[in-house]
Protein backbone atom coordinates (compact mmCIF):
# COMPACT_ATOMS: atom_id res chain seq x y z
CA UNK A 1 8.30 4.17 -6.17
CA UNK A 2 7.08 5.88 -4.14
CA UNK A 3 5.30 3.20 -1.15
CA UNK A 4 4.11 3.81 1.86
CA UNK A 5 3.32 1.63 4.86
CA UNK A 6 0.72 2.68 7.67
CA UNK A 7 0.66 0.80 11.00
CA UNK A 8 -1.72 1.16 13.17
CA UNK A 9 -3.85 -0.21 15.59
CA UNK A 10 -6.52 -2.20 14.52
CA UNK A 11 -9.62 -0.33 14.10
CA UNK A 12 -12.29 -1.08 11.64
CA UNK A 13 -12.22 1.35 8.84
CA UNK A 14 -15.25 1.59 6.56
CA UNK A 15 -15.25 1.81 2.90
CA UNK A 16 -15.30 5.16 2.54
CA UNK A 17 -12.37 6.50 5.36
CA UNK A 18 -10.23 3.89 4.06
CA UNK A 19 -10.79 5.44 0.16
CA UNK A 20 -10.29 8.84 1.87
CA UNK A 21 -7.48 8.30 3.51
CA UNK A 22 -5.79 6.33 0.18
CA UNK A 23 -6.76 9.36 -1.96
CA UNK A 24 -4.92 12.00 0.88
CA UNK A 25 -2.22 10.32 1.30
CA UNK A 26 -1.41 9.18 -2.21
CA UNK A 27 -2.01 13.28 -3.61
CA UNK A 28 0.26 14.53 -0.68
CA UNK A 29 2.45 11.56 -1.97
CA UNK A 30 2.22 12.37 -5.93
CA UNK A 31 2.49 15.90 -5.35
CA UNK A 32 6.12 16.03 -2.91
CA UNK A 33 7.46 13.19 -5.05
CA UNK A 34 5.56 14.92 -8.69
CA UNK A 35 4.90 11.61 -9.80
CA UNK A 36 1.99 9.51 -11.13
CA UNK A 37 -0.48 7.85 -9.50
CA UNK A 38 -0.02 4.67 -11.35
CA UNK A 39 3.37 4.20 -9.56
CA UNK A 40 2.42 4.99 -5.74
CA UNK A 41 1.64 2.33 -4.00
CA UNK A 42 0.08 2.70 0.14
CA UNK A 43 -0.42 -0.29 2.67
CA UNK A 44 -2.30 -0.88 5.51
CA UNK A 45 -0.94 -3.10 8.19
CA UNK A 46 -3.07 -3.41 11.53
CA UNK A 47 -0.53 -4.20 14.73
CA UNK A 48 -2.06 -5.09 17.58
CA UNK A 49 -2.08 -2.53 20.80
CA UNK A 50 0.11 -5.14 22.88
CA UNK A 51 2.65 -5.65 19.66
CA UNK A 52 3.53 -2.61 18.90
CA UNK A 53 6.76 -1.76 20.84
CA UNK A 54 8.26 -4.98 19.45
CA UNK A 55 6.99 -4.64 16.16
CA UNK A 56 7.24 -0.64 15.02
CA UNK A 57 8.52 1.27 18.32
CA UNK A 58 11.47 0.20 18.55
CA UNK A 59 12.57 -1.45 15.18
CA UNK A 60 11.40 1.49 13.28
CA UNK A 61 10.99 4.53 15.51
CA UNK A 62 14.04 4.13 17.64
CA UNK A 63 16.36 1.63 15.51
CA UNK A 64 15.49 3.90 12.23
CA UNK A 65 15.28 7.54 13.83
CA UNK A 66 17.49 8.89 11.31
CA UNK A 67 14.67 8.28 9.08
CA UNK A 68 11.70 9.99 11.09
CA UNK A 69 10.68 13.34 9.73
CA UNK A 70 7.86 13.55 12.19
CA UNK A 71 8.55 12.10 16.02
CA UNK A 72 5.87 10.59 18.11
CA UNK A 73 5.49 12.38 21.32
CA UNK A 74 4.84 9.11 23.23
């Protein structure tokens, strides 16, 4: 605890934004939750452009809304 999962179109991501991103998510991450790195644990899941409504819109955007803490605006 805690994990995150990041969907997202697929876009290449070199070495270095994908490290950067890992490292600013997993502080922001280790510092709400005060925990230690060593149990945070981040994925990365590409979902392609024409999948996405079926696979995260509407399962986990509108089915889980209660959840969101931040709302797309699309």
């Amino acid at each position: 605890m805690p994990h995150v999962n990041i969907k997202y179109f697929p876009r290449p991501l070199t070495g270095e934004q994908e490290a950067a991103l890992i490292a600013a998510v997993s502080g922001a991450v280790r510092e709400a939750f005060e925990c230690d790195e060593g149990v945070v644990s981040i994925a990365l899941e590409p979902v392609a452009q024409e999948e996405w409504d079926r696979l995260v819109y509407q399962p986990e955007i509108v089915g889980r809304g209660h959840l969101l803490r931040k709302t797309p605006n699309y």
